[in-house]
N, C-alpha and C. Protein backbone atom coordinates (compact mmCIF):
# COMPACT_ATOMS: atom_id res chain seq x y z
N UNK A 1 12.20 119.27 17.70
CA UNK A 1 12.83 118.18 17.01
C UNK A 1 13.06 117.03 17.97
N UNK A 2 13.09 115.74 17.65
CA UNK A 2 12.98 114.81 18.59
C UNK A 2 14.77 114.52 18.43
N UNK A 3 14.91 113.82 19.59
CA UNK A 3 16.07 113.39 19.72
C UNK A 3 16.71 114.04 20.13
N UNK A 4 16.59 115.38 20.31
CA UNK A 4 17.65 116.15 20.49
C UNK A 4 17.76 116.63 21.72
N UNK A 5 19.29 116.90 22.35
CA UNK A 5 19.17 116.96 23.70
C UNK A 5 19.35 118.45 23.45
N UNK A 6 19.19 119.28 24.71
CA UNK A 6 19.44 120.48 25.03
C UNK A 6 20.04 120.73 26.43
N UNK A 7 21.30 121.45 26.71
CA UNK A 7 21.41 121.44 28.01
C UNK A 7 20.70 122.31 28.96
N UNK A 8 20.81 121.63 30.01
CA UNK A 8 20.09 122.11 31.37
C UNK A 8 20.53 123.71 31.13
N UNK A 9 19.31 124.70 32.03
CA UNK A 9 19.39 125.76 32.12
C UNK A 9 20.10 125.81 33.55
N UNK A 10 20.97 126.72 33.85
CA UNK A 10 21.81 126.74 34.72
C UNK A 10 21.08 128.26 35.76
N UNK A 11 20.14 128.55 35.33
CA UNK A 11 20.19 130.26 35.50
C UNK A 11 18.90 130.21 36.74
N UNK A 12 18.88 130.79 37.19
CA UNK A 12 17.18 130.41 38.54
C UNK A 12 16.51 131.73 37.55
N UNK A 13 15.53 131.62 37.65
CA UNK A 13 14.20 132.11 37.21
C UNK A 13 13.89 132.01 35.94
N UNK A 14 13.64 132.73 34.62
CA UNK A 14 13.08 132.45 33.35
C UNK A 14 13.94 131.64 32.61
N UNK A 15 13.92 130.65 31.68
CA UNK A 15 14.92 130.59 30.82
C UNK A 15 15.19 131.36 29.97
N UNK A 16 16.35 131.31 29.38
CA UNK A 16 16.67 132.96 28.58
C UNK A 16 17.25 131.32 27.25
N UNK A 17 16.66 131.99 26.01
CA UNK A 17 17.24 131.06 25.35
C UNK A 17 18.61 132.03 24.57
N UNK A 18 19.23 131.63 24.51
CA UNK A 18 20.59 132.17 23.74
C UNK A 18 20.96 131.11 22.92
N UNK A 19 20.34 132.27 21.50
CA UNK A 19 20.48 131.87 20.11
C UNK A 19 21.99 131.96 18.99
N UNK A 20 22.47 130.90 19.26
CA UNK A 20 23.90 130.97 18.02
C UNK A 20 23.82 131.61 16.98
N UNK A 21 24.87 132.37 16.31
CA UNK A 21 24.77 133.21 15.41
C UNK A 21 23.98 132.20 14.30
N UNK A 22 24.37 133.10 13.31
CA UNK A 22 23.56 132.25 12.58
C UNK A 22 24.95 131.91 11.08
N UNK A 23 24.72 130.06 11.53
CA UNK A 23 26.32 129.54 11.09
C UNK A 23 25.11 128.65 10.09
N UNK A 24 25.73 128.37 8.71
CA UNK A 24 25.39 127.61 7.93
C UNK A 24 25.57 126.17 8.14
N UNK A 25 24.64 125.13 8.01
CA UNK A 25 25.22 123.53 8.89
C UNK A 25 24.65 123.10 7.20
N UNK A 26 26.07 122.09 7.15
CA UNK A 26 26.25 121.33 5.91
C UNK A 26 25.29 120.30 5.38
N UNK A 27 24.85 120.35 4.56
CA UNK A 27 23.53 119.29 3.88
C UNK A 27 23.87 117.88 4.41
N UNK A 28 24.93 117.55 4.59
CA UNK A 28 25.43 116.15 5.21
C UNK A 28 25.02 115.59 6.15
N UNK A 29 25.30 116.71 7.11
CA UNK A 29 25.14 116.39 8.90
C UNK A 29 23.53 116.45 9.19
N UNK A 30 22.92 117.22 8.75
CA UNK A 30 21.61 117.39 8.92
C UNK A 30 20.85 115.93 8.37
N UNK A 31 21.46 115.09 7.49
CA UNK A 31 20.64 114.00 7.54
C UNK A 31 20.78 112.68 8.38
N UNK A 32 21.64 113.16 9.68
CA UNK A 32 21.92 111.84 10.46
C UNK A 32 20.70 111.71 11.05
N UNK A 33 20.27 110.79 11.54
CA UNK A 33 19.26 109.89 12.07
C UNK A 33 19.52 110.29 13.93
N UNK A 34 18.41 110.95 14.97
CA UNK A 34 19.18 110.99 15.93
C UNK A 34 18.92 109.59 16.83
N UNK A 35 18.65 108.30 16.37
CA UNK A 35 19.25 106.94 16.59
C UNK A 35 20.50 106.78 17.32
N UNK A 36 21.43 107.36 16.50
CA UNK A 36 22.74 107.19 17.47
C UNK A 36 22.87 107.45 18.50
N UNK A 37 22.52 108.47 18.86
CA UNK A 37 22.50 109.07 20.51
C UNK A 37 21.86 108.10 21.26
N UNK A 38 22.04 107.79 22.61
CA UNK A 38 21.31 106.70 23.46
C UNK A 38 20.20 107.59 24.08
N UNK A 39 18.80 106.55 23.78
CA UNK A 39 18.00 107.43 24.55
C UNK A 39 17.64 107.40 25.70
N UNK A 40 16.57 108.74 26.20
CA UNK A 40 16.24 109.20 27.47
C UNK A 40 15.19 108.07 27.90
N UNK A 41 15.65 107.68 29.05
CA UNK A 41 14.30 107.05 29.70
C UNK A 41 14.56 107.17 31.10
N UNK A 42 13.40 106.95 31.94
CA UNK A 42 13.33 106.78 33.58
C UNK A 42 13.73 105.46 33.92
N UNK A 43 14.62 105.75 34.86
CA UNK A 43 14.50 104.04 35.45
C UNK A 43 15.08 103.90 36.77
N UNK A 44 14.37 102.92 37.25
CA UNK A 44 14.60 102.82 38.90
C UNK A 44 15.91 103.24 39.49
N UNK A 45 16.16 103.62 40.34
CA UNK A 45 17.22 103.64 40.79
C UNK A 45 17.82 102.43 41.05
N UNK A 46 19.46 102.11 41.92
CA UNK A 46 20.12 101.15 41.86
C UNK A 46 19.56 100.46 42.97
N UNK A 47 19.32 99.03 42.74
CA UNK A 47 18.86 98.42 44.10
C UNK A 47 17.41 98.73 44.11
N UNK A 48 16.54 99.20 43.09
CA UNK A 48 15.16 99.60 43.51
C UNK A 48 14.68 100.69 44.10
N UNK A 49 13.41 101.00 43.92
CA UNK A 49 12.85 101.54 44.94
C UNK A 49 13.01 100.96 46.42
N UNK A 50 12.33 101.79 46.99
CA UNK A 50 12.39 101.61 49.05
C UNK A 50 10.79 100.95 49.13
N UNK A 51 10.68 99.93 50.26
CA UNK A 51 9.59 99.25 50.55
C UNK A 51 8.41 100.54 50.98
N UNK A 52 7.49 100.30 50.60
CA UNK A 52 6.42 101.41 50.99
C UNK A 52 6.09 100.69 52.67
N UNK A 53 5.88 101.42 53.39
CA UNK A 53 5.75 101.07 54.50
C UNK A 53 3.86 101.37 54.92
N UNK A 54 3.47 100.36 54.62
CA UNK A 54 1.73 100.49 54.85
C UNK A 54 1.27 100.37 56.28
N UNK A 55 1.73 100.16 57.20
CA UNK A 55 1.38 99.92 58.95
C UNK A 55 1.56 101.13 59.16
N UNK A 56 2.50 101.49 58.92
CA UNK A 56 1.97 103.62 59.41
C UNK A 56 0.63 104.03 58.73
N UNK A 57 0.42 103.44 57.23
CA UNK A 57 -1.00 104.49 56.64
C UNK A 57 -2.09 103.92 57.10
N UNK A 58 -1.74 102.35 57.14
CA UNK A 58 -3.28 101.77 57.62
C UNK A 58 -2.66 101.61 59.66
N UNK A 59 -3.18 102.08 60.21
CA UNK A 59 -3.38 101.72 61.52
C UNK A 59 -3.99 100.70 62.17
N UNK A 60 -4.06 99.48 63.10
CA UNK A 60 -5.27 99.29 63.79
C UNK A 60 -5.92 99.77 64.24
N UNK A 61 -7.61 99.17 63.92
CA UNK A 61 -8.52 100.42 64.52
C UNK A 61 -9.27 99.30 65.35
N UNK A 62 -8.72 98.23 66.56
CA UNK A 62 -9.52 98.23 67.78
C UNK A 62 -8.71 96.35 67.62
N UNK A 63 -9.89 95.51 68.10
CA UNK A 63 -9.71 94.26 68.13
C UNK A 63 -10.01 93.29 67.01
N UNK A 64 -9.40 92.64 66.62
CA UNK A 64 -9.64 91.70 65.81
C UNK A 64 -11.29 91.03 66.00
N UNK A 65 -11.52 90.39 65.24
CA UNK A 65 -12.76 89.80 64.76
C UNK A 65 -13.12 88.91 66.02
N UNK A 66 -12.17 87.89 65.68
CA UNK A 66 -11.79 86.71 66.93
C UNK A 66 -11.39 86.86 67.81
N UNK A 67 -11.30 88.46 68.56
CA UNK A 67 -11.00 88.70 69.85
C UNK A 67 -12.10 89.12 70.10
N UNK A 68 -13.30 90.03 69.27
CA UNK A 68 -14.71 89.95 69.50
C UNK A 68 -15.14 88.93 70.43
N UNK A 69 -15.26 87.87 69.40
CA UNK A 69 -16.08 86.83 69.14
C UNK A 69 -15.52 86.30 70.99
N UNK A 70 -14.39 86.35 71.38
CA UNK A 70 -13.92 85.01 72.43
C UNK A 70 -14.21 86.25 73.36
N UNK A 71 -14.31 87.52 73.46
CA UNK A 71 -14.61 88.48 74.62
C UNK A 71 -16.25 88.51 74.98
N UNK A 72 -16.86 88.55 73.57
CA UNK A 72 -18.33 88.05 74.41
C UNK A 72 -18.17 86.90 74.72
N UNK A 73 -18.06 85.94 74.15
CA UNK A 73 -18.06 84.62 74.66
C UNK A 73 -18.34 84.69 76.18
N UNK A 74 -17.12 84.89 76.76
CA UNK A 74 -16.44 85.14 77.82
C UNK A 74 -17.70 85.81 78.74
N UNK A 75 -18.18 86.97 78.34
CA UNK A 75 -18.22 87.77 79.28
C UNK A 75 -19.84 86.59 79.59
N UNK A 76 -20.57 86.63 78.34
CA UNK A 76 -22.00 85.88 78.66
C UNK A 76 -21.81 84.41 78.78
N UNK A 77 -20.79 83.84 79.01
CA UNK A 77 -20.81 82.60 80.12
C UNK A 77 -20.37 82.83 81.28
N UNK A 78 -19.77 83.83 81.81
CA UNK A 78 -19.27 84.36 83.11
C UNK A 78 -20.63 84.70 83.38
N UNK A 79 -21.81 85.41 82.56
CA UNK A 79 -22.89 85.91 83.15
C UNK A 79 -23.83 84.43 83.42
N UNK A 80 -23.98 83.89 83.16
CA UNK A 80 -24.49 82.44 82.98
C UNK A 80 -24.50 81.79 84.16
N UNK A 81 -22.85 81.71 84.70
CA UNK A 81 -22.69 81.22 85.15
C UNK A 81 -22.99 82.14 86.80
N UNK A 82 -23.04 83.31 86.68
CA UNK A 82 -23.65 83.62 87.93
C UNK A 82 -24.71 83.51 88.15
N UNK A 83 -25.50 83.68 87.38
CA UNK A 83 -27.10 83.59 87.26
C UNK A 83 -26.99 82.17 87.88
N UNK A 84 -26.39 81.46 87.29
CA UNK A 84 -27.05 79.74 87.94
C UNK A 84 -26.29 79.73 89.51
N UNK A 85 -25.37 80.51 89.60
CA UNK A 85 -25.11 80.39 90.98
C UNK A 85 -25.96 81.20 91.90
N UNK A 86 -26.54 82.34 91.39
CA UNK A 86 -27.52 82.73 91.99
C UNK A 86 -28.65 82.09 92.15
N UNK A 87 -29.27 81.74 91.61
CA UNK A 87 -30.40 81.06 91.71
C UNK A 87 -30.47 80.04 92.52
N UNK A 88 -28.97 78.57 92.74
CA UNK A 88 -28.86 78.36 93.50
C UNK A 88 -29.04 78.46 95.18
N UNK A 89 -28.32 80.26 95.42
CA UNK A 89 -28.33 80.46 96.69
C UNK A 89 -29.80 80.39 96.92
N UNK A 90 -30.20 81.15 95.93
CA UNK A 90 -31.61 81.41 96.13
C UNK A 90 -32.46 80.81 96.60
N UNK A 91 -32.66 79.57 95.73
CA UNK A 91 -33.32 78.21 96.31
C UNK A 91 -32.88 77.80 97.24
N UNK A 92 -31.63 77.84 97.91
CA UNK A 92 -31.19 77.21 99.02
C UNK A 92 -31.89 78.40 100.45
N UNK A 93 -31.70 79.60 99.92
CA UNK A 93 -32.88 80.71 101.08
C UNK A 93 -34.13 80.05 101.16
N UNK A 94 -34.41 80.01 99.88
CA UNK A 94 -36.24 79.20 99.78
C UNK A 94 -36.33 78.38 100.84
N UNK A 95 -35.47 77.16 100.84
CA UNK A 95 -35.63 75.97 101.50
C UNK A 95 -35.44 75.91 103.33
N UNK A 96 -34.26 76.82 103.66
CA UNK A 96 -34.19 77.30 104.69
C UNK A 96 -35.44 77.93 105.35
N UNK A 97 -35.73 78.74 104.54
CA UNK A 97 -37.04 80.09 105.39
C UNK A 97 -38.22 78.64 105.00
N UNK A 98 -38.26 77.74 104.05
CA UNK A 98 -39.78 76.65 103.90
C UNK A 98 -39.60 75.87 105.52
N UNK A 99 -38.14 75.75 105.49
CA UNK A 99 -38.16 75.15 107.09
C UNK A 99 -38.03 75.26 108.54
N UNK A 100 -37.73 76.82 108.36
CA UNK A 100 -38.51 77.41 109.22
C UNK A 100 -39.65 77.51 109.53
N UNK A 101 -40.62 77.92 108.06
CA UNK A 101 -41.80 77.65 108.75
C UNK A 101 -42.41 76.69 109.22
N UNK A 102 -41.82 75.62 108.36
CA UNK A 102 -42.43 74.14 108.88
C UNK A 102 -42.49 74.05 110.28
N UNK A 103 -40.89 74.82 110.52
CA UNK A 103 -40.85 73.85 112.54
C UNK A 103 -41.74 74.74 113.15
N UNK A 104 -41.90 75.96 113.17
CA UNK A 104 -42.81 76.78 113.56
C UNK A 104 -44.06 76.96 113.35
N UNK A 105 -44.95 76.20 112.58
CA UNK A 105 -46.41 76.22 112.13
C UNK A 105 -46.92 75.25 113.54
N UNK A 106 -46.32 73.96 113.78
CA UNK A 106 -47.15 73.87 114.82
C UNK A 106 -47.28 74.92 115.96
N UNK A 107 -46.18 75.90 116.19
CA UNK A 107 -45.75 76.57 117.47
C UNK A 107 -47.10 77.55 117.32
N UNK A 108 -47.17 78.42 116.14
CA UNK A 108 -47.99 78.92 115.87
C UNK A 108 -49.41 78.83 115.74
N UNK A 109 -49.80 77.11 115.03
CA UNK A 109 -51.31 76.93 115.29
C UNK A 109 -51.78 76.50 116.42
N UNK A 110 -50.60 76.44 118.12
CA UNK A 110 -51.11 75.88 119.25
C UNK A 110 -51.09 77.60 119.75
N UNK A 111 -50.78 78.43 119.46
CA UNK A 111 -50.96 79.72 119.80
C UNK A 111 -52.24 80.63 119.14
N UNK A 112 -52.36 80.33 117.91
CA UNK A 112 -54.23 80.56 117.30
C UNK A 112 -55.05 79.73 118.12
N UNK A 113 -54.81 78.51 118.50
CA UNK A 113 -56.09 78.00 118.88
C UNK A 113 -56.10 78.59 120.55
N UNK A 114 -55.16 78.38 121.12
CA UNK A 114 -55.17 79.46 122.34
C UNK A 114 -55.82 80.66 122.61
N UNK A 115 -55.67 81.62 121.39
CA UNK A 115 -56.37 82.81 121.46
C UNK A 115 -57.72 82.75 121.10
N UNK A 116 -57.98 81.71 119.83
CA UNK A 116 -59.23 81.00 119.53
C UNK A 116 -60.20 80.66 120.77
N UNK A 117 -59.58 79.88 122.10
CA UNK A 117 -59.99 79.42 123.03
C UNK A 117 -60.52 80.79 124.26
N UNK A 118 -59.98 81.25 124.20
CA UNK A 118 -60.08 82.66 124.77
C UNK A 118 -61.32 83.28 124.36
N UNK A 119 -61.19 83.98 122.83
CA UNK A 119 -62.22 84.51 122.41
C UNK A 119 -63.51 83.66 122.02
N UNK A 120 -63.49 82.23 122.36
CA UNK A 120 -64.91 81.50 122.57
C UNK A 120 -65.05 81.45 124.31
N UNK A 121 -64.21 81.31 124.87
CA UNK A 121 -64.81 81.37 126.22
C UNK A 121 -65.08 82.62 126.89
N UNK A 122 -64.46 84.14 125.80
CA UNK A 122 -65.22 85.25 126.68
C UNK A 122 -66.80 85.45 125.64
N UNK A 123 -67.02 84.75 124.43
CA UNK A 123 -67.98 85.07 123.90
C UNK A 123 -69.34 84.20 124.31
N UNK A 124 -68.80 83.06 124.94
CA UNK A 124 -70.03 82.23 125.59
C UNK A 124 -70.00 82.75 127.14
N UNK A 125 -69.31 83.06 127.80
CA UNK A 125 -69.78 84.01 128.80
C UNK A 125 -70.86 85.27 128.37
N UNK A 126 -70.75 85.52 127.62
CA UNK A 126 -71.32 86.72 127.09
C UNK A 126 -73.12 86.61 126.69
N UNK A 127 -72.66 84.92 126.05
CA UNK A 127 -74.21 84.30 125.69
C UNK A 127 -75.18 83.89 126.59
N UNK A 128 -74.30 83.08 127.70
CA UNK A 128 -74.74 83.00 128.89
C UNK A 128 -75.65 84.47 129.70
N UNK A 129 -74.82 85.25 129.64
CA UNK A 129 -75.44 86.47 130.46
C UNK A 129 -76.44 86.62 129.60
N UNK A 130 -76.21 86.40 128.33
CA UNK A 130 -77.56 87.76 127.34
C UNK A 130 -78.45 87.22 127.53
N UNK A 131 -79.16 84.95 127.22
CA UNK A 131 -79.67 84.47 127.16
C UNK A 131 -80.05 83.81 128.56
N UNK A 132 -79.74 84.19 129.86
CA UNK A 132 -79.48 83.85 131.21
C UNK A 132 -81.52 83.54 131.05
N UNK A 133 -82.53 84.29 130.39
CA UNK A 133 -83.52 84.30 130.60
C UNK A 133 -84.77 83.32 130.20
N UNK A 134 -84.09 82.97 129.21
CA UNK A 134 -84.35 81.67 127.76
C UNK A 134 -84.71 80.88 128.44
N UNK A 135 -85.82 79.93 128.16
CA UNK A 135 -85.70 78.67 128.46
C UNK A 135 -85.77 77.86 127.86
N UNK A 136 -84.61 76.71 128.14
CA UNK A 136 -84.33 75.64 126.93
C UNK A 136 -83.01 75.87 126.02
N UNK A 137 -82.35 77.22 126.40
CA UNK A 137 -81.45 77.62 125.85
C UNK A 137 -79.86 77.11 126.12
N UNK A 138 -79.25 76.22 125.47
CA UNK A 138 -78.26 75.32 125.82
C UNK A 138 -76.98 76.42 125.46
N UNK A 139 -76.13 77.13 126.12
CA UNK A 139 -75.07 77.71 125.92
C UNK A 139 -73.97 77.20 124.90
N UNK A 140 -73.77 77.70 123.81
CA UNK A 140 -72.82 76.91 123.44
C UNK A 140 -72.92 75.98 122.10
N UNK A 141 -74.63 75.94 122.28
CA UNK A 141 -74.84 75.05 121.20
C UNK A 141 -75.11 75.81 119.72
N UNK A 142 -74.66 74.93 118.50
CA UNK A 142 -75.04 75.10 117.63
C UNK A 142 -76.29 75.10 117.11
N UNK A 143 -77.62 75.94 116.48
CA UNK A 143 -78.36 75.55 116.06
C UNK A 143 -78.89 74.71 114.77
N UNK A 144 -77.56 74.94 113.84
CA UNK A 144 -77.07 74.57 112.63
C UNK A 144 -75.94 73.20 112.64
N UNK A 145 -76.16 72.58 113.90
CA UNK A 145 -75.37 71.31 114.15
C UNK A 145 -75.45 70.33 112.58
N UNK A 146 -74.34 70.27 112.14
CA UNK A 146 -74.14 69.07 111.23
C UNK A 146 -73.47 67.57 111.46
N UNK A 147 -73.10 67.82 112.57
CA UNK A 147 -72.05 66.47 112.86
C UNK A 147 -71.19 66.44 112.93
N UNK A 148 -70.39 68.12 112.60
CA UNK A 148 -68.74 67.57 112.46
C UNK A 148 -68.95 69.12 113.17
N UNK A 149 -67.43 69.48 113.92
CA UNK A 149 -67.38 70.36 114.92
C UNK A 149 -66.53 71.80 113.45
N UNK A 150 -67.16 72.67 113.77
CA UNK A 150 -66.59 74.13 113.02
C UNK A 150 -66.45 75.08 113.56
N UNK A 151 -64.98 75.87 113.75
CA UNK A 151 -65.10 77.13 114.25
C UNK A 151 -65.88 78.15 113.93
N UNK A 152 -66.21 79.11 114.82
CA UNK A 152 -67.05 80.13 114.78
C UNK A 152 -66.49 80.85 113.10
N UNK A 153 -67.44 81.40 112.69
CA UNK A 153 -66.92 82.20 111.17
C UNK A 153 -66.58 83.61 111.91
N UNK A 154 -67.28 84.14 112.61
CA UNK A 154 -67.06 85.31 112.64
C UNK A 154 -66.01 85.84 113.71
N UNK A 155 -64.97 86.40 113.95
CA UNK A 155 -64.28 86.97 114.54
C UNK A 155 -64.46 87.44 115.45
N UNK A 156 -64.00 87.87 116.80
CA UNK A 156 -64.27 88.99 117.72
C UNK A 156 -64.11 90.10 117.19
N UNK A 157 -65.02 91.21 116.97
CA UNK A 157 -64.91 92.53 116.58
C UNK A 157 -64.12 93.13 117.88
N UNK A 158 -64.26 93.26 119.03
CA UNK A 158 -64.33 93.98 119.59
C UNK A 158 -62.56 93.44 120.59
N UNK A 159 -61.23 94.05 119.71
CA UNK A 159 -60.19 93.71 120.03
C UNK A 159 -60.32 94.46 121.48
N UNK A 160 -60.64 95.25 122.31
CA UNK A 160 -59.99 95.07 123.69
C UNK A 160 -60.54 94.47 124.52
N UNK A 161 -61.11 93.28 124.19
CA UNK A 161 -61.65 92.20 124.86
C UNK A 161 -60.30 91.16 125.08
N UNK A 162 -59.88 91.34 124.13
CA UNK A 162 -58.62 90.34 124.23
C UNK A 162 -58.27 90.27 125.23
């Protein structure tokens, strides 16, 4: 039947219903409306509910978007910027060791032609003796004379002549 309250069971485990004798109820009362009674409903407690607290369920899980974004930033213009400082030094080694060699190329090509000078004057000694028999045989000379003076092409093979 609607409307009708029943009291709470007071008892722990089954409910036990306990049935009133059996009393005759007057044709009268049985047609009240149960309207009168105020009805059952849920409703918030006083002052509301309690704020749900969502920062405990959702956690942060690392860095923001825009802390991404400004940490590479960061890291590949820091890289950038070594690279161009490297390269710098770099070129500045280049230019150093280019001028080294510079001051030293003459030191060096008056020391080839030295040894140059050497190994033509023990190899025309050499021509001298072989051709000592020749006649008409000019030591020294080119037979292939063009007009302009060229070092020998071929090398001394024979390094312990040096």
């Amino acid at each position: 039947r609607t409307g009708e309250r029943h009291p709470p069971t007071t008892q722990a485990g089954p409910a036990v219903v306990v049935r009133p004798e059996k009393t005759r109820t007057p044709i009268a009362t049985m047609s009240v409306r149960p309207s009168t009674l105020p009805p059952l409903q849920d409703m918030p407690p006083a002052g509301g509910f309690r704020k749900v607290d969502l920062t405990r369920a959702f956690p942060e899980r690392g860095p923001k978007g825009w802390q991404l974004w400004a940490g590479s930033i960061l890291a590949i213009s820091y890289g950038f910027y070594q690279v161009g400082r490297c390269n710098k030094e770099r070129n500045q080694q280049k230019m150093q060791e280019r001028k080294i060699r510079y001051a030293l190329a003459p030191i060096l090509q008056a020391e080839a032609d030295r040894e140059y000078m050497e190994r033509e004057l023990v190899n025309l000694r050499k021509e001298a003796e072989i051709m000592k028999g020749v006649e008409g045989w000019v030591v020294g000379a080119n037979p292939y004379y063009s007009g302009k003076w060229m070092p020998r092409s071929i090398n001394q093979l024979d390094r312990s002549l040096k």
